[in-house]
Protein backbone atom coordinates (compact mmCIF):
# COMPACT_ATOMS: atom_id res chain seq x y z
CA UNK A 1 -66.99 124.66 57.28
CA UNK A 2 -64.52 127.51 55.32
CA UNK A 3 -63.29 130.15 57.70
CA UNK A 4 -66.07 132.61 57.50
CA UNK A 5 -64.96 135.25 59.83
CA UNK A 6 -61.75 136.73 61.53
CA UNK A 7 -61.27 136.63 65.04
CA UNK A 8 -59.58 139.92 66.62
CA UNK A 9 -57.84 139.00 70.01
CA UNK A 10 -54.74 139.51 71.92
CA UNK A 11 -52.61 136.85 73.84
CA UNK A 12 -53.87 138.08 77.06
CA UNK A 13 -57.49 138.18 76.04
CA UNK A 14 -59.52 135.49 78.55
CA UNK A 15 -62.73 136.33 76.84
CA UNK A 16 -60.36 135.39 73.69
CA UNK A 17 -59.26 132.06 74.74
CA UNK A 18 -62.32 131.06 75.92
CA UNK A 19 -64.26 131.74 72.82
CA UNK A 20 -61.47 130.06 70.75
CA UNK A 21 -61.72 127.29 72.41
CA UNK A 22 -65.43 126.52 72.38
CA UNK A 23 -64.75 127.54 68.63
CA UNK A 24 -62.23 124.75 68.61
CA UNK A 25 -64.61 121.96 70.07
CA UNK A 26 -67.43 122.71 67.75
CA UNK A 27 -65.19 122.28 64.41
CA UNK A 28 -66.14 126.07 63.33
CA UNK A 29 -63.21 127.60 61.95
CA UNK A 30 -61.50 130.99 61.93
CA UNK A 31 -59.01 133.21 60.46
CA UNK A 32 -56.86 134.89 64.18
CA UNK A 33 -55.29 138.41 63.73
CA UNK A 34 -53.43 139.84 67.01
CA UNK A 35 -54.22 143.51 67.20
CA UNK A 36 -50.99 144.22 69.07
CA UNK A 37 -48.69 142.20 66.48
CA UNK A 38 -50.91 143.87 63.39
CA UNK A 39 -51.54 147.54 64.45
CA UNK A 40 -53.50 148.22 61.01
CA UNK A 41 -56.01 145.53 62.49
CA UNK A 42 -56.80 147.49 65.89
CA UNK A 43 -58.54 150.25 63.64
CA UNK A 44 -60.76 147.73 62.25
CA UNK A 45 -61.50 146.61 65.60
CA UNK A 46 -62.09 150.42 66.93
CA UNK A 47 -63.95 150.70 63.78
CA UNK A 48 -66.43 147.79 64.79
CA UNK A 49 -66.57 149.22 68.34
CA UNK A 50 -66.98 153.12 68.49
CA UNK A 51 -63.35 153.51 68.84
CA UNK A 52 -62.76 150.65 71.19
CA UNK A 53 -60.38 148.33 71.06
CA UNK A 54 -62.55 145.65 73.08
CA UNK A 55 -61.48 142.00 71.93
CA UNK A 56 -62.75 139.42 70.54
CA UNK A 57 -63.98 141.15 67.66
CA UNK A 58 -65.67 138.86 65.57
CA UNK A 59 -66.00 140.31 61.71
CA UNK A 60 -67.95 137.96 59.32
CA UNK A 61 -67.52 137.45 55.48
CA UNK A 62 -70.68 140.12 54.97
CA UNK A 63 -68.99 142.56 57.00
CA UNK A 64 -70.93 141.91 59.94
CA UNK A 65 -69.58 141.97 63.39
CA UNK A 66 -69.72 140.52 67.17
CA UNK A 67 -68.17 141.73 70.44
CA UNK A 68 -67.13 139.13 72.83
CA UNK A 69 -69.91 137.17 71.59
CA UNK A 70 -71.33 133.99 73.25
CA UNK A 71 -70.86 130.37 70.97
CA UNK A 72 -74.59 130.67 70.29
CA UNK A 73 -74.10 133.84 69.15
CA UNK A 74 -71.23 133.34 66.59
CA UNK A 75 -73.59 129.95 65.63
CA UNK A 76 -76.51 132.02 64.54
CA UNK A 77 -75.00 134.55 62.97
CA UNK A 78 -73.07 132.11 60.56
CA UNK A 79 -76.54 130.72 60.13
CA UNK A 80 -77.90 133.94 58.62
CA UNK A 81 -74.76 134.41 56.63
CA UNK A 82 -74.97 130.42 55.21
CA UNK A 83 -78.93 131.00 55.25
């Protein structure tokens, strides 16, 4: 499976970690952008999140996006975008 969506984090992020590594153990894979390293990236996070920079941002290859989403979650929404 192609990387199909970018993961917003930050090195701090447990919620980030976590996800990444349940990401990790299923084989899906991911494109990783630190939103302190790449300030230009935090607005597209605020933009997904009413101004919020609340990590992991998940933004999908049809523009879509997840906050801090569960596995399941990330699963089914690269099933609708794969449908």
């Amino acid at each position: 499976m192609s990387a199909t969506f970018t993961m917003y984090s930050t090195p701090w992020c447990g919620y980030c970690h976590r996800l990444k590594r349940q990401l990790n153990q299923e084989g899906i894979t991911f494109a990783e952008v630190d939103i302190e390293q790449d300030p230009d990236s935090a607005f597209i996070v605020e933009q997904a999140n009413g101004g919020n920079q609340t990590v992991p941002t998940l933004v999908f290859s049809d523009g879509s996006a997840l906050t801090n989403p569960s596995l399941a979650q990330v699963k089914d929404q690269l099933a609708l975008i794969s449908g």
